[in-house]
C-alpha atoms as a PDB file:
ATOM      1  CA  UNK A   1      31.133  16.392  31.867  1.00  0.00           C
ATOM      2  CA  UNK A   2      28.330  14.525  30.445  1.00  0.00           C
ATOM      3  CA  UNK A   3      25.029  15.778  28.960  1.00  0.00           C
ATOM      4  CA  UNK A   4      22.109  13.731  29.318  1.00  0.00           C
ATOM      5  CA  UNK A   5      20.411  13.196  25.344  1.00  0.00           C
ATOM      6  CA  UNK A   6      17.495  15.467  26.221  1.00  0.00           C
ATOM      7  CA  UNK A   7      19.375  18.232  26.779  1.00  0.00           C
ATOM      8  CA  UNK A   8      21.752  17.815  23.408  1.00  0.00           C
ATOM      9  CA  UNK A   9      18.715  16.856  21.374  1.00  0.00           C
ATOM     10  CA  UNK A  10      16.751  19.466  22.467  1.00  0.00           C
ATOM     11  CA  UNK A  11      19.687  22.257  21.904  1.00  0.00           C
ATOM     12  CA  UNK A  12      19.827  20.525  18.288  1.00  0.00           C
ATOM     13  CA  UNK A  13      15.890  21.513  17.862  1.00  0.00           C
ATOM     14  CA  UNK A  14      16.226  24.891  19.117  1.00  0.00           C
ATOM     15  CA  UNK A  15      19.885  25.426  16.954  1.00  0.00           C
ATOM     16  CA  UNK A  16      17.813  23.727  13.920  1.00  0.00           C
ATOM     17  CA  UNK A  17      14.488  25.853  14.442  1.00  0.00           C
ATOM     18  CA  UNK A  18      16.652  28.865  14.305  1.00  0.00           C
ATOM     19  CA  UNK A  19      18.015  28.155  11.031  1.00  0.00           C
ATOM     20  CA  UNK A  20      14.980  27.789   9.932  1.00  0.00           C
ATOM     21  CA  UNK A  21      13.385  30.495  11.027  1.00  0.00           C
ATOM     22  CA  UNK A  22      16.520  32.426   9.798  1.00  0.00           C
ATOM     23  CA  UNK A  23      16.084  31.170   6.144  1.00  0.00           C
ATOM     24  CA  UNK A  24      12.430  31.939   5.866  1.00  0.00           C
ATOM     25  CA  UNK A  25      12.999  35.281   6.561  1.00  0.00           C
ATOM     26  CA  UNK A  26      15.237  35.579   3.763  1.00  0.00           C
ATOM     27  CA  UNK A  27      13.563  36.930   0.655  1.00  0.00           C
ATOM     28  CA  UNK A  28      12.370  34.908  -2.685  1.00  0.00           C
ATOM     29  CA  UNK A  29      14.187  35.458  -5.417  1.00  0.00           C
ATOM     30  CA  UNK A  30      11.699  37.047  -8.523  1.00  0.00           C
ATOM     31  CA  UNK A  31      11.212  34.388 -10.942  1.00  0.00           C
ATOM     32  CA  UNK A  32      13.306  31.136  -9.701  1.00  0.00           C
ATOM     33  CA  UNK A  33      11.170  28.507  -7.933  1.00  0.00           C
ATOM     34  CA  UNK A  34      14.573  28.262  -5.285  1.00  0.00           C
ATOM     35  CA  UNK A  35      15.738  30.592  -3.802  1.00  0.00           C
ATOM     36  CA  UNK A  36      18.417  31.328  -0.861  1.00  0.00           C
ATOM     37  CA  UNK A  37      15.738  30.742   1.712  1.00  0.00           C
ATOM     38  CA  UNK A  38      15.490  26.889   0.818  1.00  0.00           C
ATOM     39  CA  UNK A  39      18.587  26.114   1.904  1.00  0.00           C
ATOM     40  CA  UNK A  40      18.565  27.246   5.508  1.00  0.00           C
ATOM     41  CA  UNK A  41      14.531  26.306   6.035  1.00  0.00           C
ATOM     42  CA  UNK A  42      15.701  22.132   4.598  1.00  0.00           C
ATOM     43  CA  UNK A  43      18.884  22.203   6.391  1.00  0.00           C
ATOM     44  CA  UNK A  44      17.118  23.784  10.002  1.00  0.00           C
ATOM     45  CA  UNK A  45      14.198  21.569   9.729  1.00  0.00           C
ATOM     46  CA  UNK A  46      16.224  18.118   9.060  1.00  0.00           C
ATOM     47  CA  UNK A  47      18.173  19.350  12.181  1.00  0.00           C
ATOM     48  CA  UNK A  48      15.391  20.050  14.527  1.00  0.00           C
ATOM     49  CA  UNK A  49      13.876  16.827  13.022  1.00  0.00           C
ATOM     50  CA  UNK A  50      17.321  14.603  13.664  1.00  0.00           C
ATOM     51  CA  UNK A  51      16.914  17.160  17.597  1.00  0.00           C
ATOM     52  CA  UNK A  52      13.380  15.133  18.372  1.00  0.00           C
ATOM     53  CA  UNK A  53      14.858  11.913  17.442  1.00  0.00           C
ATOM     54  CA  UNK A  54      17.823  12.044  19.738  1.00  0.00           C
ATOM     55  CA  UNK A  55      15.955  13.829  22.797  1.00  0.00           C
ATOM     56  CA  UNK A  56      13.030  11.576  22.702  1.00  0.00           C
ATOM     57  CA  UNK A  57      15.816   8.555  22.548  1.00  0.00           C
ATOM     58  CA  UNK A  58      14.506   7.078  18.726  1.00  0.00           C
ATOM     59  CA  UNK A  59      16.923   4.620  17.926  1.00  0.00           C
ATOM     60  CA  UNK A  60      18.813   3.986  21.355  1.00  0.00           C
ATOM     61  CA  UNK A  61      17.860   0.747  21.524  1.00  0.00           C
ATOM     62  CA  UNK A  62      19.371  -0.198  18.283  1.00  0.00           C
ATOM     63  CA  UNK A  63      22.469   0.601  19.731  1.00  0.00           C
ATOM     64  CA  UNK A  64      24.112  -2.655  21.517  1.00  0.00           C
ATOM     65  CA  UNK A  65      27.189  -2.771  23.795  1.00  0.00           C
ATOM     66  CA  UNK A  66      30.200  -4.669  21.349  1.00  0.00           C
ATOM     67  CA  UNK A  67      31.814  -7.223  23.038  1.00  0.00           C
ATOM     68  CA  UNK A  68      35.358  -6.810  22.589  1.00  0.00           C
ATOM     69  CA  UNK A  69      36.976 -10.498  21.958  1.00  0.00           C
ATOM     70  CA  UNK A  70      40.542 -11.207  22.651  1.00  0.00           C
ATOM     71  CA  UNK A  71      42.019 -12.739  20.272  1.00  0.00           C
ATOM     72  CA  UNK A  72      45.249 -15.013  20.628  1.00  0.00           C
ATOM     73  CA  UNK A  73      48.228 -14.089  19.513  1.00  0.00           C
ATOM     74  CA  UNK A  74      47.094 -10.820  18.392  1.00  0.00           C
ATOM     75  CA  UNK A  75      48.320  -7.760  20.060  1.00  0.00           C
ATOM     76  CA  UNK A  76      46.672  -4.342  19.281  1.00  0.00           C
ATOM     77  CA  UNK A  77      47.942  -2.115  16.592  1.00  0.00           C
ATOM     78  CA  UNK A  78      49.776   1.152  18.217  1.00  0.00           C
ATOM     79  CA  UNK A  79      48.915   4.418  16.894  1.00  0.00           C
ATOM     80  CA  UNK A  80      51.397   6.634  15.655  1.00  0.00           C
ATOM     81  CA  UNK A  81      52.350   9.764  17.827  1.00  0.00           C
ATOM     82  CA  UNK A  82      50.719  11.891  14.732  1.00  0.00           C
ATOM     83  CA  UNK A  83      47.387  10.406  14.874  1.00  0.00           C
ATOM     84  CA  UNK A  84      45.686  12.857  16.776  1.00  0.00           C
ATOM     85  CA  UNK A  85      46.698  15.162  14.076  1.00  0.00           C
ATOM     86  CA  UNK A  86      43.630  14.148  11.953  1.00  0.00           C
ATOM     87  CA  UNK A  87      42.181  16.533  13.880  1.00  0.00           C
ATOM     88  CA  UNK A  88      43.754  19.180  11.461  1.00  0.00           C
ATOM     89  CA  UNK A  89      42.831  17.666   8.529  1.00  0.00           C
ATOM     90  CA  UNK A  90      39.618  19.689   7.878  1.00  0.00           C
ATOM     91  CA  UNK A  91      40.533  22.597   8.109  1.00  0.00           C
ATOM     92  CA  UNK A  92      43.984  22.201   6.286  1.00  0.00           C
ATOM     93  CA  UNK A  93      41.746  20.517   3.361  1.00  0.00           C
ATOM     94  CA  UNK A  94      39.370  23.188   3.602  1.00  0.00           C
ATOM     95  CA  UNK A  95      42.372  26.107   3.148  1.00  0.00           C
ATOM     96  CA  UNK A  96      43.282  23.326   0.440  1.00  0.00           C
ATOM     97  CA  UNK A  97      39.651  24.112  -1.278  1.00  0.00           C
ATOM     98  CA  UNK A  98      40.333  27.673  -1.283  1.00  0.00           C
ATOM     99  CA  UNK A  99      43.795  27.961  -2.715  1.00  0.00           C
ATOM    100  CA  UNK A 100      43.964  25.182  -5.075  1.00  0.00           C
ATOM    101  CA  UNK A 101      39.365  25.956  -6.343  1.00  0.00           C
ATOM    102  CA  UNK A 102      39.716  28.684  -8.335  1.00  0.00           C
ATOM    103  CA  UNK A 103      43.145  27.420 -10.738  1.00  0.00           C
ATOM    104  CA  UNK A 104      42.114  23.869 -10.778  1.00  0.00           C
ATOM    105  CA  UNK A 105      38.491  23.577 -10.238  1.00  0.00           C
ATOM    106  CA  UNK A 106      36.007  22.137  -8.546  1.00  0.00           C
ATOM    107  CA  UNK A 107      35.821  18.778  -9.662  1.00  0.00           C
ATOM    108  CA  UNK A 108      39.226  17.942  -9.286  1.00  0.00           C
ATOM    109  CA  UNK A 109      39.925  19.253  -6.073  1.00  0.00           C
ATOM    110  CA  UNK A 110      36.645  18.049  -4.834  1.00  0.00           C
ATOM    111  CA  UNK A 111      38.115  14.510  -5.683  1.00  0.00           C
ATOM    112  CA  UNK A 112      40.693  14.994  -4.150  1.00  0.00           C
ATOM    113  CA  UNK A 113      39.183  15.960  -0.945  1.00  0.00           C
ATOM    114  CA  UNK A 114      36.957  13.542  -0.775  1.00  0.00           C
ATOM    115  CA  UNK A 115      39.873  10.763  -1.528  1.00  0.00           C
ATOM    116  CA  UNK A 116      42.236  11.896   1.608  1.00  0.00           C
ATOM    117  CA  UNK A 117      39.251  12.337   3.736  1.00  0.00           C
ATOM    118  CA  UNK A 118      37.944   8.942   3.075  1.00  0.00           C
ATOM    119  CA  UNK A 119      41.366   7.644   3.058  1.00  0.00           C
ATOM    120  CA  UNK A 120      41.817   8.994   6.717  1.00  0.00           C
ATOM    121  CA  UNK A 121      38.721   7.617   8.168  1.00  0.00           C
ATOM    122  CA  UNK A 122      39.938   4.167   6.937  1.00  0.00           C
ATOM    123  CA  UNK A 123      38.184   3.486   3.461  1.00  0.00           C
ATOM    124  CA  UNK A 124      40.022   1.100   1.313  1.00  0.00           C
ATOM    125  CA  UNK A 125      40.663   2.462  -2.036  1.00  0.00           C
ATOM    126  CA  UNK A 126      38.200   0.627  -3.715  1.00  0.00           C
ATOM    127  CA  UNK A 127      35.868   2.470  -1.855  1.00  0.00           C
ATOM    128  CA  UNK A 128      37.636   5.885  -2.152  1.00  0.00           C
ATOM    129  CA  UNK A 129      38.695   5.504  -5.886  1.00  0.00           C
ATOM    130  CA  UNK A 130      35.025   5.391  -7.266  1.00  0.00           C
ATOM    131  CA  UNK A 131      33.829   7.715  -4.265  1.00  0.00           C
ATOM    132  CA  UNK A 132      36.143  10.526  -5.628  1.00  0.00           C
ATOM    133  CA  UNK A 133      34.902  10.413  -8.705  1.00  0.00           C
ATOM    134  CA  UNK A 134      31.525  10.484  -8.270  1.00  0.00           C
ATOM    135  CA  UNK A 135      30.528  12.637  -5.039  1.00  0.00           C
ATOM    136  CA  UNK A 136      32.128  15.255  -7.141  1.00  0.00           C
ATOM    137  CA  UNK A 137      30.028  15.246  -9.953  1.00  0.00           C
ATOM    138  CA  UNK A 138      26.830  14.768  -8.107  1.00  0.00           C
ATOM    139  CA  UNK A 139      27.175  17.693  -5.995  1.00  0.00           C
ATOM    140  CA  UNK A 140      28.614  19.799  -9.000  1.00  0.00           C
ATOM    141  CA  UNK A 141      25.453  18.949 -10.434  1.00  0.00           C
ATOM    142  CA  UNK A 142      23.411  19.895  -7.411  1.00  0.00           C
ATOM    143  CA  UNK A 143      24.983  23.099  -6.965  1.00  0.00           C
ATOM    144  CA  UNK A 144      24.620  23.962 -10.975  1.00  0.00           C
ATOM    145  CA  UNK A 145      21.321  22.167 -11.805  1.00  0.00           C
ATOM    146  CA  UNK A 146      19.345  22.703  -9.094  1.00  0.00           C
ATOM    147  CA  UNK A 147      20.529  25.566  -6.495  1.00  0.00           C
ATOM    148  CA  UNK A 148      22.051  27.702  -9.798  1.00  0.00           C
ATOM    149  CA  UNK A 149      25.571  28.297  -7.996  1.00  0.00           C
ATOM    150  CA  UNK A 150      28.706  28.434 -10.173  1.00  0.00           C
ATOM    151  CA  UNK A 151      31.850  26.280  -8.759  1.00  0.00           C
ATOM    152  CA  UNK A 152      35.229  27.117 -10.503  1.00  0.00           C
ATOM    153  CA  UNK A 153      35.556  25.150 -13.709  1.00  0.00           C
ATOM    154  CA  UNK A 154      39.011  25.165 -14.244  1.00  0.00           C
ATOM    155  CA  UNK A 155      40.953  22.428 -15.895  1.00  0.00           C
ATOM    156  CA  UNK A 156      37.949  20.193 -16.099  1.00  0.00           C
ATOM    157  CA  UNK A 157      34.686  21.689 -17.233  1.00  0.00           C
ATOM    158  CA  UNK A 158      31.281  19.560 -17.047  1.00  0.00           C
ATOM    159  CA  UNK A 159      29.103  19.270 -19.819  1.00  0.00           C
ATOM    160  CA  UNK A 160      26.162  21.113 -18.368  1.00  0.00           C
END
């Protein structure tokens, strides 16, 4: 079965509009600028925003049809009989999060999530390498700089 984009985009803005509605009635924190009701209100509104774009069909018609080319002599790769277990691999990395986090910290298991995940959707490890290493630190820094969560330090602590 096949649902038309108005109906999917449309679910999206009434999905997104109830996070948001959902984080403003959360309560301010006293004295911090951001508090837990940010989160859900940005998050909810860039859904409901991303909801318009796809029922009202913005951006379809960058979408072209790719012509798939023969080419001679080449015959298609074949997939391994495990491919279809990549489906697993979030939520095995994301039990991987919670019982490696708290011994060996965010940052490096962070990297490493981030390095098998990117590695699985086909990223060359040039790409991975320096992706591992930096999406890391840029969302540690998020999380403690601007939303004021802790992450588990562990063998590698940041300097803020």
């Amino acid at each position: 079965m096949r649902l038309p984009d108005s109906v999917t985009g449309l679910f999206l803005v009434g999905l997104g509009a109830a996070a948001a509605y959902g984080g403003w009635q959360l309560p301010p924190v006293p004295g911090q600028p951001v508090g837990p009701n940010v989160f859900p209100l940005v998050i909810g509104s860039g859904l409901a925003l991303c909801g318009l774009a796809i029922a009202f069909g913005i951006g379809r018609t960058f979408e072209e049809e790719e012509e798939i080319i023969p080419v001679e002599g080449e015959k298609p790769k074949p997939q391994s009989k495990l491919y279809g277990l990549r489906a697993l691999l979030p939520p095995a990395l994301l039990l991987f999060y919670v019982a490696v986090a708290e011994r060996v910290g965010f940052i490096i298991t962070a990297a490493i999530i981030v390095f098998v995940t990117s590695t699985a959707l086909g990223a060359r490890w040039r790409l991975a390498l320096p992706l591992a290493v930096l999406a890391p630190i840029v969302v540690h820094l998020i999380f403690s700089k601007l939303l004021r969560v802790p992450l588990p330090i562990g063998l590698l602590p940041m300097p803020w």
